[in-house]
Protein backbone atom coordinates (compact mmCIF):
# COMPACT_ATOMS: atom_id res chain seq x y z
CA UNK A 1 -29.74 -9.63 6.75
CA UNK A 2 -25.84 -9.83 6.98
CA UNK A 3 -24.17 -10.43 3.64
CA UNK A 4 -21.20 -12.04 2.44
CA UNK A 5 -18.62 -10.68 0.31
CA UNK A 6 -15.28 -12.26 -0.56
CA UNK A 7 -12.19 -10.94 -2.77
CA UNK A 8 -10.41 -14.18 -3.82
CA UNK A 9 -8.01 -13.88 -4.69
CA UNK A 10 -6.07 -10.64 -2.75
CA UNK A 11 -3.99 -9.08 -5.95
CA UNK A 12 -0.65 -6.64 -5.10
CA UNK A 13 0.28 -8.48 -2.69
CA UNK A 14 3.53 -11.74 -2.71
CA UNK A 15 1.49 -14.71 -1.75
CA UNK A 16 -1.82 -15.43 -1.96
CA UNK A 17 -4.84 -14.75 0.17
CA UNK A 18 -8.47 -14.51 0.49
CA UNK A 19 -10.65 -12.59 2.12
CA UNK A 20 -14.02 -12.61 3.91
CA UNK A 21 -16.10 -10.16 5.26
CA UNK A 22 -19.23 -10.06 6.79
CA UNK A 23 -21.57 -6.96 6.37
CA UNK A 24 -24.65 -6.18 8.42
CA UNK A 25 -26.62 -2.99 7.48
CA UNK A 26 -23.10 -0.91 6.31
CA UNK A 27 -21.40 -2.59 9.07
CA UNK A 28 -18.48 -5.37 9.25
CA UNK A 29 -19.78 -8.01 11.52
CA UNK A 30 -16.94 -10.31 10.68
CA UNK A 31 -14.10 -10.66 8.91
CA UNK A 32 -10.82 -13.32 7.75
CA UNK A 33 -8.27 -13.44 5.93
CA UNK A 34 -6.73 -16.63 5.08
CA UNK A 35 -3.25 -17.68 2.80
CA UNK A 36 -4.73 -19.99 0.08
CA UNK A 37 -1.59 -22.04 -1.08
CA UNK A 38 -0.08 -24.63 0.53
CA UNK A 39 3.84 -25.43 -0.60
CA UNK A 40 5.10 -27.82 1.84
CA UNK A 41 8.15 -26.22 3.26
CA UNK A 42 7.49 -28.17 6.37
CA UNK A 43 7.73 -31.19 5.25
CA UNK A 44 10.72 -30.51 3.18
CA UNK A 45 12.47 -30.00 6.71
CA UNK A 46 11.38 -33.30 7.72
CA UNK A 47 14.30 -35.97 8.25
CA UNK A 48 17.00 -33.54 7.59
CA UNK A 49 19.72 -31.84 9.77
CA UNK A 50 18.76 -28.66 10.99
CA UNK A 51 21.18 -26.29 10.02
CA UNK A 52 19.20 -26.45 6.53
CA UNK A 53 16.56 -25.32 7.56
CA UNK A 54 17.27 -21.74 7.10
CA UNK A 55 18.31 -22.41 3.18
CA UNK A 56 15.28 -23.78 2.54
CA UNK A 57 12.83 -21.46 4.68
CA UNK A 58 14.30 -18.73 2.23
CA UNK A 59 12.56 -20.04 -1.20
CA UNK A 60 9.40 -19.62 0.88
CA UNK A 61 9.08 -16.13 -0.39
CA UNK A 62 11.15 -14.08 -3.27
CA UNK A 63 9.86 -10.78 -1.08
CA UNK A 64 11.17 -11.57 2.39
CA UNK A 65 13.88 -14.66 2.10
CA UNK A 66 15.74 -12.87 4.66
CA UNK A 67 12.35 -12.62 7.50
CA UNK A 68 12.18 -16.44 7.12
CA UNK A 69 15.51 -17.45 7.39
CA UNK A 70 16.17 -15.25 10.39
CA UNK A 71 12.73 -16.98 12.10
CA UNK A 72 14.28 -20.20 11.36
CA UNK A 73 17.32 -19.14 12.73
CA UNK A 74 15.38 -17.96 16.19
CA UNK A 75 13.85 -21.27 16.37
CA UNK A 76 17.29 -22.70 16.22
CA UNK A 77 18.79 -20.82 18.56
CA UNK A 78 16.01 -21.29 21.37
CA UNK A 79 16.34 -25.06 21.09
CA UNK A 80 19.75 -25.18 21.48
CA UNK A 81 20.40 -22.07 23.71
CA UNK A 82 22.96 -20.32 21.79
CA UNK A 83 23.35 -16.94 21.85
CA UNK A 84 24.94 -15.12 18.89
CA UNK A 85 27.84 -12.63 19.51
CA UNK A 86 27.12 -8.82 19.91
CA UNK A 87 29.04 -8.16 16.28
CA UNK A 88 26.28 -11.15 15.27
CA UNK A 89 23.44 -9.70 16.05
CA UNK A 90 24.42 -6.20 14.65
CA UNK A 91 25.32 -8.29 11.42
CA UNK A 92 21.81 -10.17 11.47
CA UNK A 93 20.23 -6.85 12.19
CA UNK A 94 21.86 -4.66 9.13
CA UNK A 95 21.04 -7.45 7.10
CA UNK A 96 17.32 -7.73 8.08
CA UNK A 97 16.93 -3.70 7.80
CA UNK A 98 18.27 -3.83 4.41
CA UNK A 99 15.67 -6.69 3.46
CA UNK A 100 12.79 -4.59 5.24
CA UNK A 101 13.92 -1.09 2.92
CA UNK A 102 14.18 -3.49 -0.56
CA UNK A 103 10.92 -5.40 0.10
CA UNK A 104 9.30 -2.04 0.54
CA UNK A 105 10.83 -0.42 -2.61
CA UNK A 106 9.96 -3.48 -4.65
CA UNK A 107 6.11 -3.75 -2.88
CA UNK A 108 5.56 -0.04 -3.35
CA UNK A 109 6.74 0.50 -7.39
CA UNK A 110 6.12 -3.13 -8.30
CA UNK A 111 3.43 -4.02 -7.01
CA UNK A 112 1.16 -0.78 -5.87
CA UNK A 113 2.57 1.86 -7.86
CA UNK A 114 0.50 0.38 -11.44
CA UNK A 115 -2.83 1.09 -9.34
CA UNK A 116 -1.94 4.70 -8.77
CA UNK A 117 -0.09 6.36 -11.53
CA UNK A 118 -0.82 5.15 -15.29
CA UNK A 119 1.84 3.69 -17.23
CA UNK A 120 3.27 5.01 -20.52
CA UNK A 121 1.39 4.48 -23.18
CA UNK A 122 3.51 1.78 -25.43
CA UNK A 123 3.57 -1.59 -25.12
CA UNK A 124 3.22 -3.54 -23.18
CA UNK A 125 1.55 -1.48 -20.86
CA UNK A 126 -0.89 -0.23 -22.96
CA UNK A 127 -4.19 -1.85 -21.54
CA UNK A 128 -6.66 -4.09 -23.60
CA UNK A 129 -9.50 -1.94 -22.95
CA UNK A 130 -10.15 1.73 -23.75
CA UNK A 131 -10.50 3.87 -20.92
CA UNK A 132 -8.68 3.74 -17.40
CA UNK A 133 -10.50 1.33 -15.29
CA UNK A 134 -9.43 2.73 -12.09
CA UNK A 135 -11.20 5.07 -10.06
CA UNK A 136 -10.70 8.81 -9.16
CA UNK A 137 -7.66 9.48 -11.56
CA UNK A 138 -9.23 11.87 -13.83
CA UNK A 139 -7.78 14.94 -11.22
CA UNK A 140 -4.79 13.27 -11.23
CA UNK A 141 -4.20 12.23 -14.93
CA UNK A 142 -5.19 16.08 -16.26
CA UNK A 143 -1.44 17.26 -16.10
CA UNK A 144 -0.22 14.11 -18.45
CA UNK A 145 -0.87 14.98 -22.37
């Protein structure tokens, strides 16, 4: 008999989402993922001119303002046919790179780096329970006094 099992929410990531996965005798059957908020960026766009659409697809996320601005951008540029310069697109492209290497900085110590490595041991990261909840660190925590 196939069981159920779903993490809701998905934590360490920007955003939210929820997962579910469907497990048949040590097997995945079936699985989803699905974003669980709704903000209403769309209809924020609705009724105004669409050069702001790009300023305001930014706030969508403080990870990746850059990813949704340039999508709005796209979508701009294939309903009116313009083409942006050579220099342009080198300029859009920098800028996107650069977004790409800080969102992974920021993901990997921010957000992924506390589940690896423990913190110092004032506050506030000193945690509310005793021992180190996380699996598998006692190799790695033996060198740490």
């Amino acid at each position: 008999m196939a069981t159920l099992k779903i993490v809701d929410p998905v934590s360490r990531i920007e955003g939210h989402m929820k997962l579910e996965i469907e497990i048949d005798q040590g097997f995945v059957t079936d699985a989803k993922a699905s974003g669980t908020l709704f903000r209403g960026f769309e209809n924020l766009l609705i009724g105004r001119v669409p050069e702001d659409a790009p300023l305001i697809t930014q706030r969508i996320c403080g990870v990746c303002p850059i990813s949704h601005a340039q999508a709005s951008v796209l979508a701009l540029e294939n309903i009116s046919g313009w083409l942006p310069t050579t220099n342009g697109r080198i300029l859009r492209n920098l800028v996107l790179g650069s977004n790409f290497i800080q969102s992974h900085i920021l993901h990997f110590y921010l957000l992924s780096l506390v589940d690896f490595v423990p913190g110092p041991q004032t506050t506030p990261w000193i945690p509310a329970w005793d021992s180190d909840m996380r699996p598998g660190l006692e190799g790695a925590m033996a060198h740490l006094p």
